[in-house]
N, C-alpha and C. Protein backbone atom coordinates (compact mmCIF):
# COMPACT_ATOMS: atom_id res chain seq x y z
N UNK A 1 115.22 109.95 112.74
CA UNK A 1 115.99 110.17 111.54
C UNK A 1 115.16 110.88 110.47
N UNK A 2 113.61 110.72 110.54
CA UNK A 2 112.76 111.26 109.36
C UNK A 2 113.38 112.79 109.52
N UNK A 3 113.04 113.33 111.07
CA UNK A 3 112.95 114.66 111.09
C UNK A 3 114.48 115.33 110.94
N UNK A 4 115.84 114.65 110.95
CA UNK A 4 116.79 115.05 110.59
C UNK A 4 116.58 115.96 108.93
N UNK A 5 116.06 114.73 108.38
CA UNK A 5 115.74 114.79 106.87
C UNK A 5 115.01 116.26 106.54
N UNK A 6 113.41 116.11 107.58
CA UNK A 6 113.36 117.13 106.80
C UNK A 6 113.43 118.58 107.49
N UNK A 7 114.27 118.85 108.81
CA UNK A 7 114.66 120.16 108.92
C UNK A 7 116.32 119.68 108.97
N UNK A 8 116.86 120.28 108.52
CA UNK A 8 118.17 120.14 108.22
C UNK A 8 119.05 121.29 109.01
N UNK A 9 118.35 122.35 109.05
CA UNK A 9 118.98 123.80 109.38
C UNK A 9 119.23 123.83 110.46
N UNK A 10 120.42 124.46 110.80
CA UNK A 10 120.76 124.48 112.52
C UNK A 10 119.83 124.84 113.42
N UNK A 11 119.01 125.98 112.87
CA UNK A 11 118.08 126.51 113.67
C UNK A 11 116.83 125.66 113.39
N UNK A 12 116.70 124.76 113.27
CA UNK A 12 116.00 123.84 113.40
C UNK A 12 116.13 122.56 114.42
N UNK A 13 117.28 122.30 114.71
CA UNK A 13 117.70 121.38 115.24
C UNK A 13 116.93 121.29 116.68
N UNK A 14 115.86 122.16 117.03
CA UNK A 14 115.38 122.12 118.48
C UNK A 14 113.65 121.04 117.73
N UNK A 15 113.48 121.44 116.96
CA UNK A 15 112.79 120.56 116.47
C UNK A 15 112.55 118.95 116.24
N UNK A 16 114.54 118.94 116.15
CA UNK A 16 114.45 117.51 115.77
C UNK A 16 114.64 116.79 117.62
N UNK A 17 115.03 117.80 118.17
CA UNK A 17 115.56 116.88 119.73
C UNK A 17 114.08 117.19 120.34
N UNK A 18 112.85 118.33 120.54
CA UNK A 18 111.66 117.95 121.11
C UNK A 18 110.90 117.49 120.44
N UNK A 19 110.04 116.86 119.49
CA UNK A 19 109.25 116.21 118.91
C UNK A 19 109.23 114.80 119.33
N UNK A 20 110.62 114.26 119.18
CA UNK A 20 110.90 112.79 119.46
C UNK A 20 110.83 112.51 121.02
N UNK A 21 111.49 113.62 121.77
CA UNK A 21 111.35 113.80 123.16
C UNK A 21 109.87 113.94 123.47
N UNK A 22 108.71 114.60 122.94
CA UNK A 22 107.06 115.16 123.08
C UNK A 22 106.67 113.86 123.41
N UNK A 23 106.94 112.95 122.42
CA UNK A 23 105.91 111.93 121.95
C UNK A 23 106.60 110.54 122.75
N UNK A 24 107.79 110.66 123.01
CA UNK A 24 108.29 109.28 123.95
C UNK A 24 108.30 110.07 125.49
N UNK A 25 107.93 110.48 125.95
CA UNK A 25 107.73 111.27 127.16
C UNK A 25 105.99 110.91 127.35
N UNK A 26 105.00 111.21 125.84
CA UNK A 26 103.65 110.66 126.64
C UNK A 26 103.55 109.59 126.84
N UNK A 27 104.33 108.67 126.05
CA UNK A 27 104.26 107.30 126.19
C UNK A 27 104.43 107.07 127.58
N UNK A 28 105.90 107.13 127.38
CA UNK A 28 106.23 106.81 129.21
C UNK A 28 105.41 107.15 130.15
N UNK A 29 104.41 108.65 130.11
CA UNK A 29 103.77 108.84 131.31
C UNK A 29 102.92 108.18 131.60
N UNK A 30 102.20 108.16 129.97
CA UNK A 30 101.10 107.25 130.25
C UNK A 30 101.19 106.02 130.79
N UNK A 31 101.88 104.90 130.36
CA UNK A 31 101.85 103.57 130.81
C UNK A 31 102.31 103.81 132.40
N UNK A 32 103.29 104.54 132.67
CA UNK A 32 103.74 104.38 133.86
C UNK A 32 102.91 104.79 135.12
N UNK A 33 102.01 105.91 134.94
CA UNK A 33 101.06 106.81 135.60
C UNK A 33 99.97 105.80 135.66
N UNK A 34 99.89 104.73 134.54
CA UNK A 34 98.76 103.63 134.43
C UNK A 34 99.11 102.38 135.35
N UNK A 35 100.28 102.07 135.13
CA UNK A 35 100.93 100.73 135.94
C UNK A 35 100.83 101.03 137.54
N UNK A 36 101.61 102.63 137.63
CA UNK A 36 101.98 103.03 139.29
C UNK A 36 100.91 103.45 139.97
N UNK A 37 99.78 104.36 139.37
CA UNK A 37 98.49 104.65 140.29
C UNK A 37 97.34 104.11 140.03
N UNK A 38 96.87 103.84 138.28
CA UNK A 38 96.21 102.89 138.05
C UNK A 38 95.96 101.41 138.59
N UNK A 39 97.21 100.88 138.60
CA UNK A 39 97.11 99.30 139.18
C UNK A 39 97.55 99.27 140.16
N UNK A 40 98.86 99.84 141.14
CA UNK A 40 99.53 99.93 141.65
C UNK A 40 98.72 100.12 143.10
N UNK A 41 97.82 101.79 142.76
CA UNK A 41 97.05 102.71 143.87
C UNK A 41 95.94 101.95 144.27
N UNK A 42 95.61 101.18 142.73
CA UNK A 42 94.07 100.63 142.65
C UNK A 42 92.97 101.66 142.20
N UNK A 43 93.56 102.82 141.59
CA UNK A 43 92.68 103.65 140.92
C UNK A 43 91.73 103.65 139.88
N UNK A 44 92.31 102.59 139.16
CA UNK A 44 91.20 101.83 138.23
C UNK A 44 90.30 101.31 138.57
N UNK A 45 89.59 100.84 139.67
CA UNK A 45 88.73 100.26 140.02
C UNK A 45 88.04 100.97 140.95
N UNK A 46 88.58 102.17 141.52
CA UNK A 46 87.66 103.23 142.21
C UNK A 46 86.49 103.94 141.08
N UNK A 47 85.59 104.60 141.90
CA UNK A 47 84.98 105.56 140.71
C UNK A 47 85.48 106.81 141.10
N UNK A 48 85.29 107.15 139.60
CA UNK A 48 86.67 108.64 139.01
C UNK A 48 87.80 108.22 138.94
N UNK A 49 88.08 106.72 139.10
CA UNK A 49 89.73 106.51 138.85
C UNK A 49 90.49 107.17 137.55
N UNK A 50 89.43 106.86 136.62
CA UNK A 50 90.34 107.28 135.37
C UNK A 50 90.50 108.53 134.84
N UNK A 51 89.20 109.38 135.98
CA UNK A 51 89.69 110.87 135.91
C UNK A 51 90.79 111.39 136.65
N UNK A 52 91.02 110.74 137.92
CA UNK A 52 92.32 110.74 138.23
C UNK A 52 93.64 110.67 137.89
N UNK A 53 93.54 109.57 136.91
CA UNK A 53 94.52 108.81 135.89
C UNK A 53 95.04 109.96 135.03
N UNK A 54 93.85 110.57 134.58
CA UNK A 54 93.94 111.25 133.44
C UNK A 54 94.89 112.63 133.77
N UNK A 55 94.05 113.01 134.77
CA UNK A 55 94.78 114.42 135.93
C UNK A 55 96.56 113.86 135.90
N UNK A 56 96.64 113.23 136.38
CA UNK A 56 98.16 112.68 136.67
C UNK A 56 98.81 112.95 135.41
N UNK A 57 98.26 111.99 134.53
CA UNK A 57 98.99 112.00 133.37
C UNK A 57 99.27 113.58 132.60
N UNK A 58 98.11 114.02 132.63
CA UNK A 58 98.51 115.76 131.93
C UNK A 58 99.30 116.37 133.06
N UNK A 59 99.50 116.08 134.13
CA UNK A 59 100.11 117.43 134.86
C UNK A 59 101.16 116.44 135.07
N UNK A 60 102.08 115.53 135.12
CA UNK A 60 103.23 114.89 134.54
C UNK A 60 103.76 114.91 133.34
N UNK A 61 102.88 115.09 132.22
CA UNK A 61 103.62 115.67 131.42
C UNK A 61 103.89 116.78 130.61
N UNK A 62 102.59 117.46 130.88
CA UNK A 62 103.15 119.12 131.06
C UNK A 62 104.67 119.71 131.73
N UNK A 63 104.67 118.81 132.80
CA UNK A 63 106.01 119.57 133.84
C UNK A 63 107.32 118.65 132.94
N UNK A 64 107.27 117.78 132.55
CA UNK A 64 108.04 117.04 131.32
C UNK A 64 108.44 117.62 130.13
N UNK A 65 107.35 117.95 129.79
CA UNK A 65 107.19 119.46 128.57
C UNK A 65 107.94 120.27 128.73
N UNK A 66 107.42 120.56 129.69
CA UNK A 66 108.21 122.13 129.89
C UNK A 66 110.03 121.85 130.16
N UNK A 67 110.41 121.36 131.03
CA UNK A 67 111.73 120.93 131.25
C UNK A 67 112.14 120.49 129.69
N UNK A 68 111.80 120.15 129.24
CA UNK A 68 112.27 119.45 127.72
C UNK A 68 112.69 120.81 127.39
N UNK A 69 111.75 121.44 127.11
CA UNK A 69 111.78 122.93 126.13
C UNK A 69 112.70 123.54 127.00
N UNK A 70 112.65 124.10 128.08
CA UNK A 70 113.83 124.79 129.07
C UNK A 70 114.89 124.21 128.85
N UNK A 71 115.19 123.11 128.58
CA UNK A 71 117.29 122.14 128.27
C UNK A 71 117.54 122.50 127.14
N UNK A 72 116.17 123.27 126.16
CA UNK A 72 117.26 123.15 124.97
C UNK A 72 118.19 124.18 124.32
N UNK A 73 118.34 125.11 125.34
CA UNK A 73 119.58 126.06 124.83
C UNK A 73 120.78 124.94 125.68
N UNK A 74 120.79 124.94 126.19
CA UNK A 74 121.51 123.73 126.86
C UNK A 74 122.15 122.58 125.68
N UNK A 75 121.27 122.43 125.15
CA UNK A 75 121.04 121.21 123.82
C UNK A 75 121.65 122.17 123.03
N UNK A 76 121.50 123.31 122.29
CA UNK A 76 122.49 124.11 121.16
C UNK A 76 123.91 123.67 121.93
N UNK A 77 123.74 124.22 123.15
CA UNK A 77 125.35 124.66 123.60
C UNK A 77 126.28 123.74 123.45
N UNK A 78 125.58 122.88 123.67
CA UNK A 78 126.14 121.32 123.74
C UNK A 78 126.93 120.64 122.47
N UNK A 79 125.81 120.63 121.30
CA UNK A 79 125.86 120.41 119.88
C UNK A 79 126.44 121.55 118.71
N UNK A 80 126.72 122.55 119.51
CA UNK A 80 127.43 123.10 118.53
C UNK A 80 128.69 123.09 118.10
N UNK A 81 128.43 123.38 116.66
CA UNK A 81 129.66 122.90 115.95
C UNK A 81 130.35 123.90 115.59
N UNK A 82 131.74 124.09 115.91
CA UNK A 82 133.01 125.47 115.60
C UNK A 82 133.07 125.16 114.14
């Protein structure tokens, strides 16, 4: 709701749907990439696990990233208002 506030402008509106999407997308990867190969694989307790960890996590959510940004003409088409 902050970022409603402060871009208001239609052509802004890709702003307000990836930012909130950026930042709850690392969350998710992270914990989940931590729970599923971290604890899960037993990667935490190897050595280089957490460079592993780490690998996972950026190239999960890079490809997250990107799909976000690619839906959002999708996201205008959707939300626009006649």
């Amino acid at each position: 709701h902050l970022l409603r506030g402060i871009f208001r402008k239609a052509q802004q509106r890709w702003i307000q749907k990836n930012i909130p999407t950026a930042i709850s997308q690392l969350i998710d990867t992270t914990v989940s990439t931590i729970i599923v190969f971290g604890i899960g694989l037993g990667w935490v307790s190897q050595d280089g696990g957490w460079a592993l960890i780490l690998g996972a996590i950026i190239g999960q959510y890079i490809v997250k990233l990107l799909l976000s940004i690619l839906d959002t003409p999708l996201f205008y088409l959707i939300t626009a208002r006649k």
